[in-house]
Protein backbone atom coordinates (compact mmCIF):
# COMPACT_ATOMS: atom_id res chain seq x y z
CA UNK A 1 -15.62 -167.42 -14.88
CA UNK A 2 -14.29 -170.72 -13.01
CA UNK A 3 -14.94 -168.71 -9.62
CA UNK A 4 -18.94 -168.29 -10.69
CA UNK A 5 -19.01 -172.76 -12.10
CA UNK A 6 -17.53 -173.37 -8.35
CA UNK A 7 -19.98 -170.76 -7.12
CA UNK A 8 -23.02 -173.18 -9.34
CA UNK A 9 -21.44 -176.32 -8.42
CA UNK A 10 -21.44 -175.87 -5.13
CA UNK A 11 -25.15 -174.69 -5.26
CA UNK A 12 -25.52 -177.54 -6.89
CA UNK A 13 -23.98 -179.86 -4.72
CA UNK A 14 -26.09 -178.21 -1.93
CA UNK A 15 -29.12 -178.16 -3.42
CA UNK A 16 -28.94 -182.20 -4.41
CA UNK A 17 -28.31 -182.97 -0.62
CA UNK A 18 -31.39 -181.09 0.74
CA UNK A 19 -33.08 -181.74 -2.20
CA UNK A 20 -32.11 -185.40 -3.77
CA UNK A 21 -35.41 -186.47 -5.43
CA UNK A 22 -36.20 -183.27 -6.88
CA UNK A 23 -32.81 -182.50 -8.31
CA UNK A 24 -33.00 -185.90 -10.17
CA UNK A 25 -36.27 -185.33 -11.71
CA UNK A 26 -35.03 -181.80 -13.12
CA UNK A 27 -31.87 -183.94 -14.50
CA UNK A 28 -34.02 -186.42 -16.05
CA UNK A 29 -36.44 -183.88 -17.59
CA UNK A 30 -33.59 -181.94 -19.49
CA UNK A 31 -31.74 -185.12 -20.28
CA UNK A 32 -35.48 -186.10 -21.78
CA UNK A 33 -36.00 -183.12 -23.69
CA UNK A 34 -32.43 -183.14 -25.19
CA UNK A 35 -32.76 -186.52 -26.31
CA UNK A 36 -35.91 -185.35 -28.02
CA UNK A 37 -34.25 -182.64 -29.79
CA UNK A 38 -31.04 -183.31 -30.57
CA UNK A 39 -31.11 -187.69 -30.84
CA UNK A 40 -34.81 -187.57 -32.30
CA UNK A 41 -34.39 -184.36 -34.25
CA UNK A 42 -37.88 -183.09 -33.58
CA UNK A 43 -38.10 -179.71 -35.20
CA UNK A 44 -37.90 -176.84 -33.17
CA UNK A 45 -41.18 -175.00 -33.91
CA UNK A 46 -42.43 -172.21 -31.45
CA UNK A 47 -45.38 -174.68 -30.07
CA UNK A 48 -42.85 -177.68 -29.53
CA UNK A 49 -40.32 -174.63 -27.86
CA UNK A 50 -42.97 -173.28 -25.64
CA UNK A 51 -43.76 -176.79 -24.21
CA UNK A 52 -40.51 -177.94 -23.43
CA UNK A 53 -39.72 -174.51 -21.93
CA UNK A 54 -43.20 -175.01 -19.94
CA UNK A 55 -42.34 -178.49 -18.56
CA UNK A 56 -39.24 -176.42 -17.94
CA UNK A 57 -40.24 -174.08 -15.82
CA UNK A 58 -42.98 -176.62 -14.14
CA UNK A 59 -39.89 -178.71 -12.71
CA UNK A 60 -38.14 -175.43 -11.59
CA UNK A 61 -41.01 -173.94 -10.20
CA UNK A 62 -41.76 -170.87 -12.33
CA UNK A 63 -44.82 -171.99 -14.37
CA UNK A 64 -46.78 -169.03 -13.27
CA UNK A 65 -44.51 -166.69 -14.66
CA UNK A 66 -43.48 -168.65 -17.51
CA UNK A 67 -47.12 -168.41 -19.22
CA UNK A 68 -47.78 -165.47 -18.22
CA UNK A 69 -44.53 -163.92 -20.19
CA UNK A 70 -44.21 -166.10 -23.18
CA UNK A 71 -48.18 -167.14 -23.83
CA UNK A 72 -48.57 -164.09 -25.62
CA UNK A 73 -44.72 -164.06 -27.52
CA UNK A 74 -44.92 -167.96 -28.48
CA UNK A 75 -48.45 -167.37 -29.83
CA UNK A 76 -47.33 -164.28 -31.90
CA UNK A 77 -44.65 -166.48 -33.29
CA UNK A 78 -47.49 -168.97 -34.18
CA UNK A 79 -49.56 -165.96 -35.73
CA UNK A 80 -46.54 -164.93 -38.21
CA UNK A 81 -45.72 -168.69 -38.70
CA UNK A 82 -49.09 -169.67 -39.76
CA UNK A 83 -49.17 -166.03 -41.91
CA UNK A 84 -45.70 -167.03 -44.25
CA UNK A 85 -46.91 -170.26 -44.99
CA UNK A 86 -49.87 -168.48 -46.74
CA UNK A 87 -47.99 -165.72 -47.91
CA UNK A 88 -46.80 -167.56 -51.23
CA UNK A 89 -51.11 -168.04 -52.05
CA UNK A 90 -51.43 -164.37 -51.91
CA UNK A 91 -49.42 -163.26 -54.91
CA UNK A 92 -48.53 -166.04 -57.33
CA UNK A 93 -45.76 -163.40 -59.50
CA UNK A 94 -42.72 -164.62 -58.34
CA UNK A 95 -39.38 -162.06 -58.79
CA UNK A 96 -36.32 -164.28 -59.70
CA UNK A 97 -34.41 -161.35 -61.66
CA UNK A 98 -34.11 -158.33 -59.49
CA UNK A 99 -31.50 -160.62 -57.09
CA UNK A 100 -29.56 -161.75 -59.54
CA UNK A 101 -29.02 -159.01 -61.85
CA UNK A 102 -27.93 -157.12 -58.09
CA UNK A 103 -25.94 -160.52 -56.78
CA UNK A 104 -24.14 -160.54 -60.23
CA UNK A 105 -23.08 -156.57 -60.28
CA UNK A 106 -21.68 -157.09 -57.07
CA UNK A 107 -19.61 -159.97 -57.48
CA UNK A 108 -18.62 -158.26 -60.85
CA UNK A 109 -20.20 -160.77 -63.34
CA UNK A 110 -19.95 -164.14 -61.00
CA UNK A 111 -22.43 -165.02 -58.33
CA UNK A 112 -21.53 -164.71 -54.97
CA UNK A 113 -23.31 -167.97 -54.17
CA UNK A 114 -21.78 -169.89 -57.38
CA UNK A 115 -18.27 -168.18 -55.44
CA UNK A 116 -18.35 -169.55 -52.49
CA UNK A 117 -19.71 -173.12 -53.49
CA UNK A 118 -16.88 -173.24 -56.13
CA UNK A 119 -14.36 -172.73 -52.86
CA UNK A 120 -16.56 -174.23 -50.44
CA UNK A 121 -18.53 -177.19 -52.12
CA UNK A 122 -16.60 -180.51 -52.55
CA UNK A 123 -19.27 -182.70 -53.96
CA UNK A 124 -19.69 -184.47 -49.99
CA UNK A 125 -20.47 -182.35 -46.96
CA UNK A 126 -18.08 -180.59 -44.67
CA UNK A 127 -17.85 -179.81 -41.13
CA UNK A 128 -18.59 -176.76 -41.77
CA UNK A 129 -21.93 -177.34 -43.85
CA UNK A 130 -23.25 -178.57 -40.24
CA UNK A 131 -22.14 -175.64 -38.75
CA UNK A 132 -23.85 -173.30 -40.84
CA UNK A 133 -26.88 -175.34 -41.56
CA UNK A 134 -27.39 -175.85 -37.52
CA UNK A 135 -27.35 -171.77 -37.19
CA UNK A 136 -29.96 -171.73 -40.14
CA UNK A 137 -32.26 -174.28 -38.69
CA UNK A 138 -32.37 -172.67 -34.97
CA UNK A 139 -34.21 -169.81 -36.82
CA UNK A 140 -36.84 -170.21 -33.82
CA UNK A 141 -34.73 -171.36 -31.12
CA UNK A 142 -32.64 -167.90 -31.49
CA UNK A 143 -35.09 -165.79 -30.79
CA UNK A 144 -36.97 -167.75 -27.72
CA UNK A 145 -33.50 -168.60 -25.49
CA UNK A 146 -32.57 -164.60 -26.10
CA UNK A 147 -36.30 -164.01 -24.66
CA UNK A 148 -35.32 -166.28 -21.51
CA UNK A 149 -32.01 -164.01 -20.69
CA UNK A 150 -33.55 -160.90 -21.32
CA UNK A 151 -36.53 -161.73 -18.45
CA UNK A 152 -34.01 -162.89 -16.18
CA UNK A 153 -31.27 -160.55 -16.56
CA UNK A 154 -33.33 -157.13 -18.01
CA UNK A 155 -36.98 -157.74 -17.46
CA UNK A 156 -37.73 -153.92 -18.53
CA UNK A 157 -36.14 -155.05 -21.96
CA UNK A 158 -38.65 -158.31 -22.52
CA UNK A 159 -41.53 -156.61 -24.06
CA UNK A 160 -39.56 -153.77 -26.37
CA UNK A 161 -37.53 -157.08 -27.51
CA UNK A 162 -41.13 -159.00 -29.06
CA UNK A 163 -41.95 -156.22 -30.18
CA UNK A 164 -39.20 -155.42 -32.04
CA UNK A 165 -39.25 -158.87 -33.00
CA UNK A 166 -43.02 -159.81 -33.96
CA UNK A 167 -42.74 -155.86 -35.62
CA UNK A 168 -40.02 -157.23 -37.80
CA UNK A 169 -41.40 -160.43 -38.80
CA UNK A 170 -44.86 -158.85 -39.93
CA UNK A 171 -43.25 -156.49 -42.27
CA UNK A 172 -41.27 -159.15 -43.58
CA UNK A 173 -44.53 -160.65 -43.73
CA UNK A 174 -45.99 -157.78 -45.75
CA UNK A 175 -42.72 -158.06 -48.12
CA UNK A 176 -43.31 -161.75 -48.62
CA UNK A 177 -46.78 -160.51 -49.91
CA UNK A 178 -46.07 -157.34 -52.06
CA UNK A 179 -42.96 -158.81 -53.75
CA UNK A 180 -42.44 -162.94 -53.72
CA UNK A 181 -38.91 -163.73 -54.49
CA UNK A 182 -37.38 -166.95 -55.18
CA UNK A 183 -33.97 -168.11 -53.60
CA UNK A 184 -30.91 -169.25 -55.07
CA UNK A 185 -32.22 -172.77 -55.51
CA UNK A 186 -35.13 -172.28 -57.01
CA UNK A 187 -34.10 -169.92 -59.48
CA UNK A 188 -31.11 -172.59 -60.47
CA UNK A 189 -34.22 -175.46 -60.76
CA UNK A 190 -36.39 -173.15 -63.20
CA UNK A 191 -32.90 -172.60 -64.74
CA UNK A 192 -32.50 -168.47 -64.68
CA UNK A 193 -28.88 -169.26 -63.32
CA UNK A 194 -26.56 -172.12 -63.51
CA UNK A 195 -26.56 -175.13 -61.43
CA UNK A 196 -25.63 -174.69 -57.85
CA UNK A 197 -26.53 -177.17 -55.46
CA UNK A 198 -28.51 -176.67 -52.49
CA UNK A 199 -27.09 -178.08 -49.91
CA UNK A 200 -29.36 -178.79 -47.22
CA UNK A 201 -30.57 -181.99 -48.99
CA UNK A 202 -27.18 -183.52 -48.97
CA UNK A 203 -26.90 -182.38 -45.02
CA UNK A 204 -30.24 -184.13 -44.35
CA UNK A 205 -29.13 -187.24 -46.66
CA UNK A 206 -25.52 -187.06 -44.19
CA UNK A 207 -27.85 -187.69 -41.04
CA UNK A 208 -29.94 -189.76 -42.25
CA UNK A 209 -32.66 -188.49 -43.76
CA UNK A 210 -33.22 -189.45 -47.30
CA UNK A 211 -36.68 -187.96 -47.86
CA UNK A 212 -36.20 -184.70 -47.52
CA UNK A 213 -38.70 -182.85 -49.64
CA UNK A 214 -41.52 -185.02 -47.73
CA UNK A 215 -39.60 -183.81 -44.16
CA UNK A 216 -39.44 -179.58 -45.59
CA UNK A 217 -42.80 -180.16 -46.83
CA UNK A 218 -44.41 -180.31 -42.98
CA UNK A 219 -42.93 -177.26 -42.04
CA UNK A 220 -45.47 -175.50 -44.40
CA UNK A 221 -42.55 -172.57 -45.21
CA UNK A 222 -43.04 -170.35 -48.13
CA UNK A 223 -40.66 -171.00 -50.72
CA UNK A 224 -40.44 -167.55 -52.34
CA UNK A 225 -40.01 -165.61 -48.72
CA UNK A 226 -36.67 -164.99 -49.81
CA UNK A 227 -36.87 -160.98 -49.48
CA UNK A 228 -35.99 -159.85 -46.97
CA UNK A 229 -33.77 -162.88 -44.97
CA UNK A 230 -35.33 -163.28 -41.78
CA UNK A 231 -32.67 -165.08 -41.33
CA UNK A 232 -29.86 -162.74 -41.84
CA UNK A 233 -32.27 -160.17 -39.81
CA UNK A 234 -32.73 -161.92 -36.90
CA UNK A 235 -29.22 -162.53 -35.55
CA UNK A 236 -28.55 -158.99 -35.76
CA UNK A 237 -31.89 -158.17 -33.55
CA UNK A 238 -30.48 -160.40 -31.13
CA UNK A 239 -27.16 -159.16 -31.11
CA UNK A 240 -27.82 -155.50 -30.40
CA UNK A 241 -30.36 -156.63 -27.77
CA UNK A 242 -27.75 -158.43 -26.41
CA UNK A 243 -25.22 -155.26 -26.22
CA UNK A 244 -28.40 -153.60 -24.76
CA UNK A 245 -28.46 -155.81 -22.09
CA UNK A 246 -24.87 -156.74 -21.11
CA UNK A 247 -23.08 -154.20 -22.94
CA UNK A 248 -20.88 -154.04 -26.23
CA UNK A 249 -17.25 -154.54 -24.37
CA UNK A 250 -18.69 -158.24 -23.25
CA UNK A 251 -20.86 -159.48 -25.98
CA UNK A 252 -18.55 -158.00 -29.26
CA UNK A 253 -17.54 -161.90 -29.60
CA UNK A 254 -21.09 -162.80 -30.41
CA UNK A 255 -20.66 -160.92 -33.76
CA UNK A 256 -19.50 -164.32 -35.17
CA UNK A 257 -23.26 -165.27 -34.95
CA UNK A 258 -24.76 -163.03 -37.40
CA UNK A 259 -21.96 -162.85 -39.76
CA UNK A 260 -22.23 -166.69 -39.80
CA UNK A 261 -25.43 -167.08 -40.98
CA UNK A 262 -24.92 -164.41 -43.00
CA UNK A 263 -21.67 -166.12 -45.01
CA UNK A 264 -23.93 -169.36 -44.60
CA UNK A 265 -27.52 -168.48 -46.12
CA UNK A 266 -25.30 -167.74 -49.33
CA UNK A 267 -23.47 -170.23 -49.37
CA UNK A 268 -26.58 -172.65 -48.55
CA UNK A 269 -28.15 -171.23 -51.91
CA UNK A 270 -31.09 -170.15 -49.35
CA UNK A 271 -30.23 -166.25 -49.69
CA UNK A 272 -28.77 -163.86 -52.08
CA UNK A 273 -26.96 -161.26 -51.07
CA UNK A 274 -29.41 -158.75 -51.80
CA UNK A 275 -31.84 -160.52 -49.32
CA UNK A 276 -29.32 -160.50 -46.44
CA UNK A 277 -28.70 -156.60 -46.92
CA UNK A 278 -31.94 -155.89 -47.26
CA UNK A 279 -32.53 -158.34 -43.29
CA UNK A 280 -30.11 -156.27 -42.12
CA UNK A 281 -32.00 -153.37 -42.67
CA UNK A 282 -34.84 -154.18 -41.70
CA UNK A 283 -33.29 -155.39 -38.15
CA UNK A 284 -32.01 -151.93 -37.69
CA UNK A 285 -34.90 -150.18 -38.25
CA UNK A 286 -37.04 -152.33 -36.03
CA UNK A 287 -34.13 -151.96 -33.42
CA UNK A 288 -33.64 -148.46 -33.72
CA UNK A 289 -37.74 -147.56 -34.11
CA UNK A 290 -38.40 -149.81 -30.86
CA UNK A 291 -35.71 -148.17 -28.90
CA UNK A 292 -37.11 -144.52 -29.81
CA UNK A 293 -40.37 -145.99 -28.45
CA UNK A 294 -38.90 -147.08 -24.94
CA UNK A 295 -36.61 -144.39 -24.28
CA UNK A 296 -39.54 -142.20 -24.51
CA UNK A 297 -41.47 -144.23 -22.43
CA UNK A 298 -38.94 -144.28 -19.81
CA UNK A 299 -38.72 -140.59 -20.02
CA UNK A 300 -42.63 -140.48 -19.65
CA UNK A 301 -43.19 -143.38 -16.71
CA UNK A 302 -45.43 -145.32 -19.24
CA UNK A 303 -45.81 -148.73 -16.89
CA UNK A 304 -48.21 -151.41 -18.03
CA UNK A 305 -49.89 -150.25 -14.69
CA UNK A 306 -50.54 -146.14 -15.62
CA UNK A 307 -51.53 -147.22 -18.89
CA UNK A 308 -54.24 -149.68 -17.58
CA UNK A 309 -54.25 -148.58 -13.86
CA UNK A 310 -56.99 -150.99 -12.49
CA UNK A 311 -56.20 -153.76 -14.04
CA UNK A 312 -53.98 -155.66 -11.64
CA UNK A 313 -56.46 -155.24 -9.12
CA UNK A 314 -59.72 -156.43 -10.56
CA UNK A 315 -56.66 -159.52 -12.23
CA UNK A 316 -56.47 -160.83 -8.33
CA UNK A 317 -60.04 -160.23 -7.14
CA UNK A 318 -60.12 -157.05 -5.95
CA UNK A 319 -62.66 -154.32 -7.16
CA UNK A 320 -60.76 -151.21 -8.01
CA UNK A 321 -63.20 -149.02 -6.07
CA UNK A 322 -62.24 -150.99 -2.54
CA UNK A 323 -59.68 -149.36 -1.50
């Protein structure tokens, strides 16, 4: 590790004396964008992602290959996005029961959510709310960075990752439709369990924001998407693509991740248990169904070029009958 940061750094160091103007204007455009995001707290939706990875890739020179790899992925994102805010319109019979009476046998009569609050909950946030919180609320981020690594460091894995990914979130989708649930929260405000707090308010109040509702209310989410967690499924997409691409013995760490946000949707009142079991699920299934997919295309020599063998000559001007 410190023999690859003197490796950059000296890169670095070279590239800033042949290059001087250009090195500050890449400095300045991340110090930009991070002061956007972090100081200004603008929300991290896929269209605000894939422009600030697009101005990016402008300063360091890969545009061309930026759009033409995540065009397609951001706007699928945007699809599904613009889908689960609808979602809730679609079937107004919200399930509040089903998780509970389930959440309840397994914590043998007590909540696990009421649980962990009890322990967890002091009445003022914790470190540790911001810890879990910032894991929930990266929801998008997650899943766009992982995209980044797996085109640099496994192109061949890129498009069996979206897919596996946009597969996942569409039949989460369909779930959302077929069977509207309503989280912890909600079903403590229409009073089918005792009080527990949710949390993220008093985390937004802690930084500032006191308006809250107004703040959630522009994301246009769907309030009774609670089954299955998306965001319980996710990490664990992103962790076995991970141990796809760099291997289990280096990336076991990165466990701490899912469990995490696992421990933390509960305790956040976001998620029952129930909803993070049944996330996990569906990450392994998209996982393991996406995998079966590209191992036999590897064993067949499916390319995006035998599959549509002309195309990436008539894409650069050249009709496919000159030769």
């Amino acid at each position: 590790m410190r023999r690859r940061l003197q490796q950059l750094v000296t890169r670095l160091v070279a590239f800033g004396k042949a290059h001087p103007l250009l090195l500050l204007a890449r400095v300045v455009v991340v110090a930009a964008l991070l002061y956007v995001f972090v100081i200004l707290r603008v929300f991290w939706t896929p269209d605000t992602l894939f422009i600030a990875l697009f101005i990016l890739f402008v300063i360091f020179g890969q545009a061309k290959a930026f759009v033409i790899r995540f065009l397609p992925f951001i706007a699928l994102l945007l699809v599904y996005d613009s889908f689960r805010g609808l979602a809730d319109n679609l079937n107004h019979a919200v399930h509040y029961q089903q998780m509970i009476s389930f959440d309840t046998w397994l914590g043998s009569g007590t909540l696990p959510t009421a649980w962990l609050q009890q322990h967890l909950w002091h009445g003022h946030v914790m470190w540790y709310d911001f810890y879990f919180y910032f894991l929930y609320t990266i929801h998008f981020v997650a899943p766009v960075v992982l995209a980044v690594i797996i085109w640099k460091k496994r192109d061949e894995l890129y498009w069996p990752f979206v897919a596996a990914l946009v597969g996942l979130s569409f039949a989460a989708f369909i779930t959302y439709v077929l069977f509207p649930a309503a989280p912890p929260w909600m079903a403590s405000q229409n009073h089918f369990i005792p009080h527990i707090q949710r949390i993220s308010s008093d985390i937004w109040a802690a930084m500032g924001v006191e308006n809250f509702s107004e703040v959630y209310g522009k994301l246009s989410p769907n309030e009774v998407a609670a089954v299955p967690s998306l965001h319980a499924a996710y990490p664990l997409l992103f962790l076995l693509f991970l141990a796809k691409v760099f291997s289990w013995r280096r990336v076991w760490w990165l466990a701490v991740y899912p469990i995490s946000v696992w421990l933390g949707v509960v305790y956040l009142s976001e998620h029952y248990v129930f909803d993070v079991l049944l996330g996990i699920l569906y990450a392994l299934v998209a996982y393991t169904v996406t995998m079966r997919v590209y191992a036999v295309s590897q064993r067949r020599h499916w390319t995006w070029r035998s599959l549509v063998p002309h195309l990436h000559r008539v894409t650069i001007g050249v009709h496919p009958e000159k030769r």
